[in-house]
N, C-alpha and C. Protein backbone atom coordinates (compact mmCIF):
# COMPACT_ATOMS: atom_id res chain seq x y z
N UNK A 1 2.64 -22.15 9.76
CA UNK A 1 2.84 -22.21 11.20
C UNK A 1 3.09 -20.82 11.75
N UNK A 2 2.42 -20.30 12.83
CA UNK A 2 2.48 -19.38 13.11
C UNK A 2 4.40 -19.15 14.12
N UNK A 3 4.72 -18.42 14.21
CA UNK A 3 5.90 -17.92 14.09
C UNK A 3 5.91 -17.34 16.01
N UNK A 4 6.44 -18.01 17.01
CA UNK A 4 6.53 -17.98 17.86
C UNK A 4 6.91 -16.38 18.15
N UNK A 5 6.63 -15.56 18.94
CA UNK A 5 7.17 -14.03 19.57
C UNK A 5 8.65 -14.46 19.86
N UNK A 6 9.12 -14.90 21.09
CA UNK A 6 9.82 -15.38 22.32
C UNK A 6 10.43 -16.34 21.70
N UNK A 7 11.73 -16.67 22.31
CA UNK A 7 12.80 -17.63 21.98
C UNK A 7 12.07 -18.54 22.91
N UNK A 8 11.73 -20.09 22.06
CA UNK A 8 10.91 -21.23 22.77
C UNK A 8 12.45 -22.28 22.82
N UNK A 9 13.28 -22.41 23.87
CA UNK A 9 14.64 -23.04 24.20
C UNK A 9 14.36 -24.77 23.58
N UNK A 10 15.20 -25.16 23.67
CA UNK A 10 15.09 -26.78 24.25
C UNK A 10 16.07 -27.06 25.50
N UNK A 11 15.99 -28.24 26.11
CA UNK A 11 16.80 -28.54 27.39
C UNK A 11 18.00 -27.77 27.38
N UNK A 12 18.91 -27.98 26.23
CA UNK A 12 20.06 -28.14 25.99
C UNK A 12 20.42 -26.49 25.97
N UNK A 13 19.24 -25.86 25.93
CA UNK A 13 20.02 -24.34 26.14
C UNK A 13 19.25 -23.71 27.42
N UNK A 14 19.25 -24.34 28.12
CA UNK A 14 18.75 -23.95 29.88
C UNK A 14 19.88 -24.00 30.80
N UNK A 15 19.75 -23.16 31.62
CA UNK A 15 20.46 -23.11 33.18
C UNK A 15 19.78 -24.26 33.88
N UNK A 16 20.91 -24.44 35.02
CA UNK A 16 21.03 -25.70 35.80
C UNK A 16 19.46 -25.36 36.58
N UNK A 17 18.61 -24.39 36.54
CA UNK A 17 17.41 -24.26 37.44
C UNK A 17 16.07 -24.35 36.26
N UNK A 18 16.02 -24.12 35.19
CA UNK A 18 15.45 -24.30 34.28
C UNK A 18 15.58 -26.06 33.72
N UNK A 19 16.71 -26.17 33.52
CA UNK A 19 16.80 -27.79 33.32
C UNK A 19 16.12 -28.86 34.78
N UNK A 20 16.06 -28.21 35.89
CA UNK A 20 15.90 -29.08 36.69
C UNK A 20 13.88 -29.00 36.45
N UNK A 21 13.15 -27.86 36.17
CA UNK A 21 11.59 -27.83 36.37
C UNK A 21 11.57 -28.60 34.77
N UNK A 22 12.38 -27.99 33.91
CA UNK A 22 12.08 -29.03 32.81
C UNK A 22 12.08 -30.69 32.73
N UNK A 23 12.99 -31.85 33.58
CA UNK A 23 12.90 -32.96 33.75
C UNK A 23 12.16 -33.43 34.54
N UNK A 24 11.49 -32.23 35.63
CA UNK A 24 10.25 -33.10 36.59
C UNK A 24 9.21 -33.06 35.63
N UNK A 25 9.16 -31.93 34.68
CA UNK A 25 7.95 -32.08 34.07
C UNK A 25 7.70 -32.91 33.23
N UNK A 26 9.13 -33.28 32.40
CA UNK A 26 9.39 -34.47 31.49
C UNK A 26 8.86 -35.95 32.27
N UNK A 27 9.46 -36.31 33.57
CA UNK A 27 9.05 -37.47 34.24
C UNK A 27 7.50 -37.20 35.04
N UNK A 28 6.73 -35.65 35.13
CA UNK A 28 5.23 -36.13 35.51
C UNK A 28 4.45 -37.14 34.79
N UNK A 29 2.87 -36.38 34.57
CA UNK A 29 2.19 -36.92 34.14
C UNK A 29 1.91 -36.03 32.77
N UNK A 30 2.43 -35.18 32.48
CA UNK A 30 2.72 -34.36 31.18
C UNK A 30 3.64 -34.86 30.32
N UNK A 31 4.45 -35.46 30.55
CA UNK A 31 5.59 -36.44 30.05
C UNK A 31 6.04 -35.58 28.62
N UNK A 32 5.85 -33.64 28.61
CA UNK A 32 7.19 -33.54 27.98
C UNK A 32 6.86 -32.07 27.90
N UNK A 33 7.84 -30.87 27.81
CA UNK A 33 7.60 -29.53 27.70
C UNK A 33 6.63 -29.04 26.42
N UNK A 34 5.48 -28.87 26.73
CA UNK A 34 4.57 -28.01 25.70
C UNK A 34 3.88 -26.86 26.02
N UNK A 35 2.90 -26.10 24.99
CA UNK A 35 1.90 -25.21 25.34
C UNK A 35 2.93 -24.28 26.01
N UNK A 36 2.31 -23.98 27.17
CA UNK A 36 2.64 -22.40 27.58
C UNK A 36 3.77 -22.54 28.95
N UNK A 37 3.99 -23.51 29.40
CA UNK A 37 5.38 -24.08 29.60
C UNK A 37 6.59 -23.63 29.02
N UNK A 38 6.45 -23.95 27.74
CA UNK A 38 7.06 -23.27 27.36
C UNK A 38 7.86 -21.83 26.71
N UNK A 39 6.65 -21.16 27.36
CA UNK A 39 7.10 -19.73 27.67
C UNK A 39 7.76 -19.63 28.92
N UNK A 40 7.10 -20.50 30.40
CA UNK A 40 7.18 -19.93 31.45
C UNK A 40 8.20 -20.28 31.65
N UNK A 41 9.09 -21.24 31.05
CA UNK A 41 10.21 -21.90 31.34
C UNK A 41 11.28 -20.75 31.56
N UNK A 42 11.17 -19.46 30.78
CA UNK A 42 12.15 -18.12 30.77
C UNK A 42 12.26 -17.87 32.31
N UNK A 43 11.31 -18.28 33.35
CA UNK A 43 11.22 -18.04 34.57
C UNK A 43 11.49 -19.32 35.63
N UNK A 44 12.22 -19.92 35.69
CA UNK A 44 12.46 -21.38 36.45
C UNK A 44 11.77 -21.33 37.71
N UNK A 45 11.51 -20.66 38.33
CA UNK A 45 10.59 -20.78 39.39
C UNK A 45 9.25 -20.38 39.04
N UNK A 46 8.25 -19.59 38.40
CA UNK A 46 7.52 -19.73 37.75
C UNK A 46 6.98 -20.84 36.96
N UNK A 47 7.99 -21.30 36.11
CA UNK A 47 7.42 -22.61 35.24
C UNK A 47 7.32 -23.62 36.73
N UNK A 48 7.88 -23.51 37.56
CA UNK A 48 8.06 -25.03 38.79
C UNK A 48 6.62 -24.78 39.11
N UNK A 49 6.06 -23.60 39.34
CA UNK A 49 5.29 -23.71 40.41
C UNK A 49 3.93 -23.22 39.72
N UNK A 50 3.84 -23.08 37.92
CA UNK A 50 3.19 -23.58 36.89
C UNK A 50 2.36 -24.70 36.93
N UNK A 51 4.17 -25.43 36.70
CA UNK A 51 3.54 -26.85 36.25
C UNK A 51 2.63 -27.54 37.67
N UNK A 52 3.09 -27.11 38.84
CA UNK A 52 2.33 -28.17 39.98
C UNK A 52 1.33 -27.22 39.90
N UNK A 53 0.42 -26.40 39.59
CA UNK A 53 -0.64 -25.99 39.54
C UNK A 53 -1.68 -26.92 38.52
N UNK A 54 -0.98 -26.63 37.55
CA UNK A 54 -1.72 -27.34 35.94
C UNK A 54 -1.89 -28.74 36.32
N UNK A 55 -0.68 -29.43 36.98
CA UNK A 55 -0.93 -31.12 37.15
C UNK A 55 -2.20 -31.05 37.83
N UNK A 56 -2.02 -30.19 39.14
CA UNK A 56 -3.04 -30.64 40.34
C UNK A 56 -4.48 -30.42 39.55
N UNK A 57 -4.90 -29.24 39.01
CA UNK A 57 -6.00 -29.17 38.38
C UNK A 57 -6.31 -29.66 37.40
N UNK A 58 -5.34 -30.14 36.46
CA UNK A 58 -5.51 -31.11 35.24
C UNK A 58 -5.92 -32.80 35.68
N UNK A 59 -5.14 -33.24 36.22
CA UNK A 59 -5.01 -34.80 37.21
C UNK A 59 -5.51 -35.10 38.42
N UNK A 60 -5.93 -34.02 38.96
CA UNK A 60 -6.16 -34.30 40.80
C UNK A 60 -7.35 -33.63 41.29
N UNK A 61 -8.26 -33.41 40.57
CA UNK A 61 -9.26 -32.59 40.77
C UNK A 61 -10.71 -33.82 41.24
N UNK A 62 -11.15 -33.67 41.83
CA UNK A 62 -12.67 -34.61 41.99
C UNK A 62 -13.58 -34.68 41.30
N UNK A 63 -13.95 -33.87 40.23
CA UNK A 63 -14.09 -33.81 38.95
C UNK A 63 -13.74 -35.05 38.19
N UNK A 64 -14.74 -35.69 37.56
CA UNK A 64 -14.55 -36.58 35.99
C UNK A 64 -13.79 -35.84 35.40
N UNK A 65 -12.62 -36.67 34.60
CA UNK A 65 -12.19 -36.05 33.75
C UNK A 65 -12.83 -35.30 32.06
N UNK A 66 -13.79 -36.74 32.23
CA UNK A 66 -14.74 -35.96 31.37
C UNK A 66 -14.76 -34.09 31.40
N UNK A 67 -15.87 -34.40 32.15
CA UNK A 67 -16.11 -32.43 32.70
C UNK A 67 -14.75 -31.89 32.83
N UNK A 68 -13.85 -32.25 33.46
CA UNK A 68 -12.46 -31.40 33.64
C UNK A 68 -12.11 -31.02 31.78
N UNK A 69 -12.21 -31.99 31.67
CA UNK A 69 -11.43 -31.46 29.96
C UNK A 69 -12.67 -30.60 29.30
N UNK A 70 -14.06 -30.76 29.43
CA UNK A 70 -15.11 -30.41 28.76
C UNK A 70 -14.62 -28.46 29.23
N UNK A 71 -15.01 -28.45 30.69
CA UNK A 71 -14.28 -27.11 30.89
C UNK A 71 -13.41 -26.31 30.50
N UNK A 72 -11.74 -26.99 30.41
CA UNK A 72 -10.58 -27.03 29.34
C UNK A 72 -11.54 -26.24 28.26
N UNK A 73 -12.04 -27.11 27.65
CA UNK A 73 -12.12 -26.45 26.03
C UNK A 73 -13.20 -25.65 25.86
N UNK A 74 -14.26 -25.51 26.95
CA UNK A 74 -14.94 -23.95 26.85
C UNK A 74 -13.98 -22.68 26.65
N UNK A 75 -13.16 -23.07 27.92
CA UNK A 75 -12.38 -21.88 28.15
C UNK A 75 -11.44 -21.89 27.04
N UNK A 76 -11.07 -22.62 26.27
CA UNK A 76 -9.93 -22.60 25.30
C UNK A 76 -10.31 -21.77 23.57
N UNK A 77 -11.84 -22.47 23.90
CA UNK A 77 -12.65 -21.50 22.10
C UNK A 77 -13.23 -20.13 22.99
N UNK A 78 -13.32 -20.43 24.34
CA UNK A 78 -13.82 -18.63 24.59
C UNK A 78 -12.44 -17.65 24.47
N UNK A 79 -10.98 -18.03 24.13
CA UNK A 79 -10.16 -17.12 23.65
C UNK A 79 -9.50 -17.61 22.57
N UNK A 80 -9.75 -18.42 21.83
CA UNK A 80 -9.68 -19.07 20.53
C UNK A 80 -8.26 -19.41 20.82
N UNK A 81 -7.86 -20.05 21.67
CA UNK A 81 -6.26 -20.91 21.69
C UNK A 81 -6.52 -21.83 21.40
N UNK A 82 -5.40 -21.83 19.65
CA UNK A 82 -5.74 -22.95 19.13
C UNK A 82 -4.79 -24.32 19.61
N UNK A 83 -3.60 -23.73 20.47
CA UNK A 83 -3.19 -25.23 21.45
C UNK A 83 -3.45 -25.86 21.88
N UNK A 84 -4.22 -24.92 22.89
CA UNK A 84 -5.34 -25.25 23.84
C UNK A 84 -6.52 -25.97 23.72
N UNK A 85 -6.84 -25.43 22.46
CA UNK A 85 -8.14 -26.67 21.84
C UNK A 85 -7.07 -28.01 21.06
N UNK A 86 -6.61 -27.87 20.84
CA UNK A 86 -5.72 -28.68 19.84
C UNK A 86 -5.73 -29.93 20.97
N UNK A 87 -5.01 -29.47 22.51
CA UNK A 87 -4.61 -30.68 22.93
C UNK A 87 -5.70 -31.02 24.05
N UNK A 88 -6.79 -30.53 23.95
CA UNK A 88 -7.88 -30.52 24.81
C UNK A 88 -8.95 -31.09 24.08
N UNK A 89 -9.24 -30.77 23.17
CA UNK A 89 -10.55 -31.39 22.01
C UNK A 89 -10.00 -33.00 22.17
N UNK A 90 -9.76 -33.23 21.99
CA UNK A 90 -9.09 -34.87 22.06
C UNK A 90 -8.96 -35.47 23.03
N UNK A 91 -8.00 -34.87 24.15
CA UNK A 91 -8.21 -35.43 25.23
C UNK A 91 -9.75 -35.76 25.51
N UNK A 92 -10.49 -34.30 25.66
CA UNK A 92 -12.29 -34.79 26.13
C UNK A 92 -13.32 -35.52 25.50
N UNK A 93 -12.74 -36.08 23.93
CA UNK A 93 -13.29 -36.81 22.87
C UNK A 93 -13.30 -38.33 23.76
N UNK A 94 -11.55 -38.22 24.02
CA UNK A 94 -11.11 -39.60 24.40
C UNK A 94 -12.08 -40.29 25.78
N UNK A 95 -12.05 -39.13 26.52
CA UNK A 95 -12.69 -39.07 27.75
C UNK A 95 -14.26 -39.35 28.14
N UNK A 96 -14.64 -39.15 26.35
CA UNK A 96 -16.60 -39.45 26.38
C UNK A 96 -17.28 -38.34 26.11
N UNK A 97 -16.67 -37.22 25.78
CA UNK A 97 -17.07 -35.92 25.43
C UNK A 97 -17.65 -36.24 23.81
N UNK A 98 -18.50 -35.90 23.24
CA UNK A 98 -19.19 -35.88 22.01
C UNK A 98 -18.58 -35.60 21.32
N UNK A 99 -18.40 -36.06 20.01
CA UNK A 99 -18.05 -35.55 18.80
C UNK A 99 -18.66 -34.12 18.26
N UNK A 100 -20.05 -34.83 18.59
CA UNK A 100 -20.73 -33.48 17.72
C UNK A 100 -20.65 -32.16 18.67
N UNK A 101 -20.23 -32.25 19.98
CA UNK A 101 -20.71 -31.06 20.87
C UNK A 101 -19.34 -30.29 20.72
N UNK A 102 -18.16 -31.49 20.88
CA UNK A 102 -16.76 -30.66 20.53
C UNK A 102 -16.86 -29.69 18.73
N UNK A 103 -17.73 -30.09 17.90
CA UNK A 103 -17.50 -29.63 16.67
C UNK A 103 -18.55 -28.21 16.72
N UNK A 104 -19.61 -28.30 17.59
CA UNK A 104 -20.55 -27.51 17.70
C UNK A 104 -19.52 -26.30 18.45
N UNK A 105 -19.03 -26.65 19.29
CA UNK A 105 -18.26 -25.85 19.93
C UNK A 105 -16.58 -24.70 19.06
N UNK A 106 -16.22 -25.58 18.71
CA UNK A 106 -14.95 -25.29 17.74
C UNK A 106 -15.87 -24.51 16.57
N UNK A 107 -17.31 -24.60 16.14
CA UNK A 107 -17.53 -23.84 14.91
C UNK A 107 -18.40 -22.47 15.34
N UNK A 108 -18.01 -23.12 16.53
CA UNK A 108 -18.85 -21.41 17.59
C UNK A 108 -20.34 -21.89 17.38
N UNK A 109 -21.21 -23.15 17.24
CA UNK A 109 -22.42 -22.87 17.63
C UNK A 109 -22.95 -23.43 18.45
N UNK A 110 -24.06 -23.32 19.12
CA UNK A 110 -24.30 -23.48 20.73
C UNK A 110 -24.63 -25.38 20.88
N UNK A 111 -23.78 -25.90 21.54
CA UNK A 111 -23.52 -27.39 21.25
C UNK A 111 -24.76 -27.76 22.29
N UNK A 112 -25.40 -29.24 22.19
CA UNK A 112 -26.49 -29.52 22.57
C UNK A 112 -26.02 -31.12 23.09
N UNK A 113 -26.70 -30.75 24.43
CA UNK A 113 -26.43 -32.19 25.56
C UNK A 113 -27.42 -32.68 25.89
N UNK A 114 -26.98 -33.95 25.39
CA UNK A 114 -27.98 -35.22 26.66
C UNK A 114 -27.78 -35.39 28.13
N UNK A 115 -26.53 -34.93 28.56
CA UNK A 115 -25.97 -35.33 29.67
C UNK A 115 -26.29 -34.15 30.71
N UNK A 116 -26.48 -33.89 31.62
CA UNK A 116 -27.19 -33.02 32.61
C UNK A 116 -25.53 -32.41 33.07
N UNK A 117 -24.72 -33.36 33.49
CA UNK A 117 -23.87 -32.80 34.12
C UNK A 117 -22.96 -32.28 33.33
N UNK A 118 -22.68 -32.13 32.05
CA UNK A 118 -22.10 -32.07 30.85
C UNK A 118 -22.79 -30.33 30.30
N UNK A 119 -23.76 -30.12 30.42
CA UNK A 119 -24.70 -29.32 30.36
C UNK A 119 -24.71 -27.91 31.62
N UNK A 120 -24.22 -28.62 33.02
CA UNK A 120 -24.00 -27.56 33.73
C UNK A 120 -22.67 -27.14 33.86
N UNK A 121 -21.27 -27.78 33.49
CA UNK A 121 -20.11 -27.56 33.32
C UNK A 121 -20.11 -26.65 32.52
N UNK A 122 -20.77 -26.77 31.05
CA UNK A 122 -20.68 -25.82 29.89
C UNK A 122 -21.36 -24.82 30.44
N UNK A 123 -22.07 -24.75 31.06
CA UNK A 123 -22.70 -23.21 31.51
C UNK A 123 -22.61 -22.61 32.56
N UNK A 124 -21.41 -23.36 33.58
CA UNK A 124 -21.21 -22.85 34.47
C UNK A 124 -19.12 -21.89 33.87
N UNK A 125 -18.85 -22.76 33.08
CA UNK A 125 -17.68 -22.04 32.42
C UNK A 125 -18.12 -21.35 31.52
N UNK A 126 -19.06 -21.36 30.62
CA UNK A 126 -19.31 -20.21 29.94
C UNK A 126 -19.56 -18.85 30.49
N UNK A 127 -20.58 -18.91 31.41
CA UNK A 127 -20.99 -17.94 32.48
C UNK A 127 -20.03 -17.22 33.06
N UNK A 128 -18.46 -17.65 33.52
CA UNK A 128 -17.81 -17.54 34.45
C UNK A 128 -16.84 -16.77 32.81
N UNK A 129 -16.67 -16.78 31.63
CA UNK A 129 -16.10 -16.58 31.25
C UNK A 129 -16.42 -15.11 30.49
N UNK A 130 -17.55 -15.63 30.39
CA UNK A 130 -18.57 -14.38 29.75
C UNK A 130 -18.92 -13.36 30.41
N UNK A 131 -19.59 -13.36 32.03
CA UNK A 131 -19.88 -12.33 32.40
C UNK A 131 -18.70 -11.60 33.75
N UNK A 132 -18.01 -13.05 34.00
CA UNK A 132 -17.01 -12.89 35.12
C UNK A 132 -17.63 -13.44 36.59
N UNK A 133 -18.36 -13.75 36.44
CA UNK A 133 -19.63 -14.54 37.48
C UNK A 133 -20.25 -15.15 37.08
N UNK A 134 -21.01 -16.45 38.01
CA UNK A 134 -21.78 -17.87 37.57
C UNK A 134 -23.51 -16.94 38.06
N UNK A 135 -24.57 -17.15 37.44
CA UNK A 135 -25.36 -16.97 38.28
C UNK A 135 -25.69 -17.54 39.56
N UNK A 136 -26.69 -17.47 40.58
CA UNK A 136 -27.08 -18.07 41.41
C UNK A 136 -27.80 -19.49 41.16
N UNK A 137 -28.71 -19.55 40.12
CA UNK A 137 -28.98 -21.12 39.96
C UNK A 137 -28.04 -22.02 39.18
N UNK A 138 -27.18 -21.41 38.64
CA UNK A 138 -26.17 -22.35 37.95
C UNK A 138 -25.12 -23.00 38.97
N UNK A 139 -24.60 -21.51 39.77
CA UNK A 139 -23.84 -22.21 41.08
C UNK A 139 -24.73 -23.20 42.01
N UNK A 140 -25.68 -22.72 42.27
CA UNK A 140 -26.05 -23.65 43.52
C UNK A 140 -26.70 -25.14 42.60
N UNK A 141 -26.51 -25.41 41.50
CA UNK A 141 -26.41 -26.28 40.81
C UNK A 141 -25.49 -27.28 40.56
N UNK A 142 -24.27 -26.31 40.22
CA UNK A 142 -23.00 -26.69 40.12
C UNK A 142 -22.66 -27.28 41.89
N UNK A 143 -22.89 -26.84 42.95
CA UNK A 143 -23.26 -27.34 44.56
C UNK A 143 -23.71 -28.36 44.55
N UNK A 144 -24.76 -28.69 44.65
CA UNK A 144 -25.36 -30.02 43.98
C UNK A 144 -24.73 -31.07 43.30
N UNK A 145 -24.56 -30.59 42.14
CA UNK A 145 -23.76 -31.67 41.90
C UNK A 145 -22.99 -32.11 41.67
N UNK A 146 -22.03 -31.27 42.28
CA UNK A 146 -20.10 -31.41 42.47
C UNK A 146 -19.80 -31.13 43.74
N UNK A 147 -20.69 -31.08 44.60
CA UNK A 147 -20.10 -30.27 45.91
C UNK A 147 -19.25 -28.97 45.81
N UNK A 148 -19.01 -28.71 47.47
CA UNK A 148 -18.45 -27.23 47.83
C UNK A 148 -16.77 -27.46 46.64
N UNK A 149 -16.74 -28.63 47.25
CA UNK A 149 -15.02 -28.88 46.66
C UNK A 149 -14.69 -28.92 44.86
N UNK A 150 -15.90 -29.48 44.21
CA UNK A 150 -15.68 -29.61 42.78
C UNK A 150 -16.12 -27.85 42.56
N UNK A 151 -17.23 -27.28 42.61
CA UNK A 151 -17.10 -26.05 42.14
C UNK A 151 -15.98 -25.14 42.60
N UNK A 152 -15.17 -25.37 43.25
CA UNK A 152 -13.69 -24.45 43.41
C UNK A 152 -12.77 -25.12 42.87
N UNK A 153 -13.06 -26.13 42.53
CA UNK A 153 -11.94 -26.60 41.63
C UNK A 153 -12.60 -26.33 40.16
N UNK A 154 -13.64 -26.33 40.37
CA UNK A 154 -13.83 -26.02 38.18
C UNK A 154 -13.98 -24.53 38.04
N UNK A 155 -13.86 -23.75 38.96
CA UNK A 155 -13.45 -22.22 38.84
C UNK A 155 -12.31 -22.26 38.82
N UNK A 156 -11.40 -23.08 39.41
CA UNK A 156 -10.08 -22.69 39.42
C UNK A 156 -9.58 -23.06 38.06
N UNK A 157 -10.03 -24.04 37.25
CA UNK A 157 -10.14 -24.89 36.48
C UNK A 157 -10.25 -23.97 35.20
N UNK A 158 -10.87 -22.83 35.47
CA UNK A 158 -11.17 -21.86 34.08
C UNK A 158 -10.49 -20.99 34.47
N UNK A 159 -10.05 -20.57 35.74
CA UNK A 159 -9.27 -19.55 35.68
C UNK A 159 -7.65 -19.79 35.49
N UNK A 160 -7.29 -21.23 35.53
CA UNK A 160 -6.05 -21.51 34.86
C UNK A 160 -5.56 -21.62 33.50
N UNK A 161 -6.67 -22.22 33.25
CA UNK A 161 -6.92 -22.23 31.78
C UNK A 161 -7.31 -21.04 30.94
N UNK A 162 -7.77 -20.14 31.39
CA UNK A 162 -7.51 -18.45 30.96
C UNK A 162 -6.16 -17.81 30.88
N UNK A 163 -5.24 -18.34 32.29
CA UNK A 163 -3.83 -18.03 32.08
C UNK A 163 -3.37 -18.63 30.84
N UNK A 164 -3.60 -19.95 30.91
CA UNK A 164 -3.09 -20.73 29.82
C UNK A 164 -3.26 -20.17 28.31
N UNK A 165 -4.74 -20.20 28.16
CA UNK A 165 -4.77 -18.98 26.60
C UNK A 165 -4.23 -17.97 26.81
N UNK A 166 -4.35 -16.90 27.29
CA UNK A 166 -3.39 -16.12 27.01
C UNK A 166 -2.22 -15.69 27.15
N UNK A 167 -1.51 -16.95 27.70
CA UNK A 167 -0.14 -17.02 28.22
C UNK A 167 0.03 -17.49 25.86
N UNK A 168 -0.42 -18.82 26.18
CA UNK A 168 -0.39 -19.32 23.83
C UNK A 168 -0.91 -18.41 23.40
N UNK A 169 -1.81 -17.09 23.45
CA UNK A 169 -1.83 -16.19 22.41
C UNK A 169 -1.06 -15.09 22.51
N UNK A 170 -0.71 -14.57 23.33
CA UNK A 170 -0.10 -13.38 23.62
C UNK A 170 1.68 -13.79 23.15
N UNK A 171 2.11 -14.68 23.27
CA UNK A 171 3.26 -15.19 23.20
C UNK A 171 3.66 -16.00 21.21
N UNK A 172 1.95 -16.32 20.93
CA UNK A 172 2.07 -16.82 19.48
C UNK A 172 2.41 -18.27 19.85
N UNK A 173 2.58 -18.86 20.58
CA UNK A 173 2.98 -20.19 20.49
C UNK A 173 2.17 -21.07 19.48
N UNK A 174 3.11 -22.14 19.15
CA UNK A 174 2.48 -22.54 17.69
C UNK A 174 2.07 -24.02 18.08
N UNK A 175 1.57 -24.52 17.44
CA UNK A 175 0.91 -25.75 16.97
C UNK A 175 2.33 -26.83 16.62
N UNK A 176 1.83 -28.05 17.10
CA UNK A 176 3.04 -29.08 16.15
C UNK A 176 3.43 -28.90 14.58
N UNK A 177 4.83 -28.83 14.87
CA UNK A 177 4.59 -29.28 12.82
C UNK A 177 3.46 -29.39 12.26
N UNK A 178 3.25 -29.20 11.42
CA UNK A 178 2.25 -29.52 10.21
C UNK A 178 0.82 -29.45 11.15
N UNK A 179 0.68 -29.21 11.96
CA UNK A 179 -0.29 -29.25 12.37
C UNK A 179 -1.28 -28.08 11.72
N UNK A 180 -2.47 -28.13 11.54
CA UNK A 180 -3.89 -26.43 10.80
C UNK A 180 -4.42 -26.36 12.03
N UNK A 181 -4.30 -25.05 12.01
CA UNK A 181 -4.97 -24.27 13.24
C UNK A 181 -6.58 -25.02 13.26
N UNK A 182 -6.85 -25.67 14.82
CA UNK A 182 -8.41 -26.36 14.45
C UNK A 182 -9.23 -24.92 14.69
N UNK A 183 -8.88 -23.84 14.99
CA UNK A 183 -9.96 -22.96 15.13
C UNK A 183 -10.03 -21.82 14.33
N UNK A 184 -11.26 -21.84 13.35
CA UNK A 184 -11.24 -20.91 12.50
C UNK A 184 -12.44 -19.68 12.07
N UNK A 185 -13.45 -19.74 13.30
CA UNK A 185 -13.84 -18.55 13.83
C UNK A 185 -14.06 -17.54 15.13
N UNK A 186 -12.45 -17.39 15.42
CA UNK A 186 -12.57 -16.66 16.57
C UNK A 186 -13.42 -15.36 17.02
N UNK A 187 -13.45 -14.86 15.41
CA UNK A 187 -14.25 -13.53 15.57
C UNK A 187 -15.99 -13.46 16.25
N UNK A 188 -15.98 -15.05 16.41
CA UNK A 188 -17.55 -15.54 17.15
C UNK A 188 -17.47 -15.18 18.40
N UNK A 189 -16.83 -15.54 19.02
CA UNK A 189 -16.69 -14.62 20.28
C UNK A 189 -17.14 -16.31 21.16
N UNK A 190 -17.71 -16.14 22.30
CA UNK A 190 -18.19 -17.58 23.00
C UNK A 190 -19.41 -17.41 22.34
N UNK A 191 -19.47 -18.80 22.59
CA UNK A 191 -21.16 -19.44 21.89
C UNK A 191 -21.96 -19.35 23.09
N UNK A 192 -23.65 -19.60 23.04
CA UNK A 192 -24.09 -19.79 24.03
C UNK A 192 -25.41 -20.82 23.52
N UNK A 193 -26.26 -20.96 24.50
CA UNK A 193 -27.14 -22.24 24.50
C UNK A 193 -28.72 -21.78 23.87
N UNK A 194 -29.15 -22.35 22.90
CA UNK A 194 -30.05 -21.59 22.59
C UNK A 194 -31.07 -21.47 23.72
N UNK A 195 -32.28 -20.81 23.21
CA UNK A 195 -33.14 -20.28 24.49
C UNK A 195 -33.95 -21.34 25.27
N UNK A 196 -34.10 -22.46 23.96
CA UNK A 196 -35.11 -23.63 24.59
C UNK A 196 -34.83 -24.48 25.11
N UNK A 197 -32.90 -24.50 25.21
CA UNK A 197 -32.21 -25.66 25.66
C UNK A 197 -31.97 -25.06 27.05
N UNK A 198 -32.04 -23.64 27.45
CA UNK A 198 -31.54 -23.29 28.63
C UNK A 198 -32.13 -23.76 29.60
């Protein structure tokens, strides 16, 4: 288990303003302090205004959750957080996300879709991660078929989730007990789509 940087608290050693963002987050829809929370928690107004970011874009987005989580875990193997994939690979499994595309993905090679809209999520977060910009036919794609409102939410969507990795790598945050790191070639860098699938 990798060996946390930062003192990761529990309730019981928080101030009365830290204990209070820790029990809303306990009674959201997160239903308990993990991931990179628990760094921000050192900051009680920070972690507050964290967590209502992460809910709204995690839970409240117009976005399928499908695609919401599929996004999640682009952005999570494009900086190899293995939390991040840990509690995201599953969620988007659960959600209808492929087996084989999550494994294609986690082994860094360029995962292959039937699904059209599944297909422009992955390349509209890859794009956005890789070059720092979507092209023009991917966005006005991503327009199409998410509207004005879903493509600012699935940018926002990778750009939280960028905080998020490197809030768990920079900090070392670890995995559950016993849990094996699921990602074990970071040195791949992001994957991309081969030429005939593009």
């Amino acid at each position: 288990m990798t060996k946390p940087r930062i003192p990761l608290p529990g309730r019981e050693e928080l101030d009365a303003a830290q204990r209070e963002v820790w029990d809303k987050v306990v009674s959201g829809p997160r239903g308990q302090v993990i991931g990179p929370l628990r760094a921000a928690i050192h900051n009680a107004e920070l972690a507050g205004r964290w967590s209502a970011l992460g809910e709204s874009l995690r839970f409240s987005t117009s976005l399928p959750k499908r695609l919401s989580e599929l996004a999640i875990c682009v952005t999570g193997r494009r900086w190899s957080a293995q939390v991040e994939w840990f509690v995201h690979a599953r969620t988007a499994e659960q959600n209808g996300i492929s087996p084989a595309i999550l494994d294609a993905m986690r082994e860094g090679r360029p995962p292959v879709f039937d699904k059209a809209d599944e297909k422009l999520v992955y390349e509209f977060a890859r794009a956005l991660q890789q070059e720092g910009r979507v092209p023009d036919a991917i966005y006005a794609a991503g327009v199409e078929a998410f509207g004005v409102r879903g493509v600012v939410e699935l940018t926002a969507l990778v750009g939280y989730y960028t905080m998020v990795s490197m809030t768990l790598n920079a900090h070392g945050i670890p995995l559950p007990d016993g849990e094996v790191p699921p990602l074990t070639a970071p040195e791949r860098g992001l994957f991309t789509l081969p030429e005939a699938a593009a």
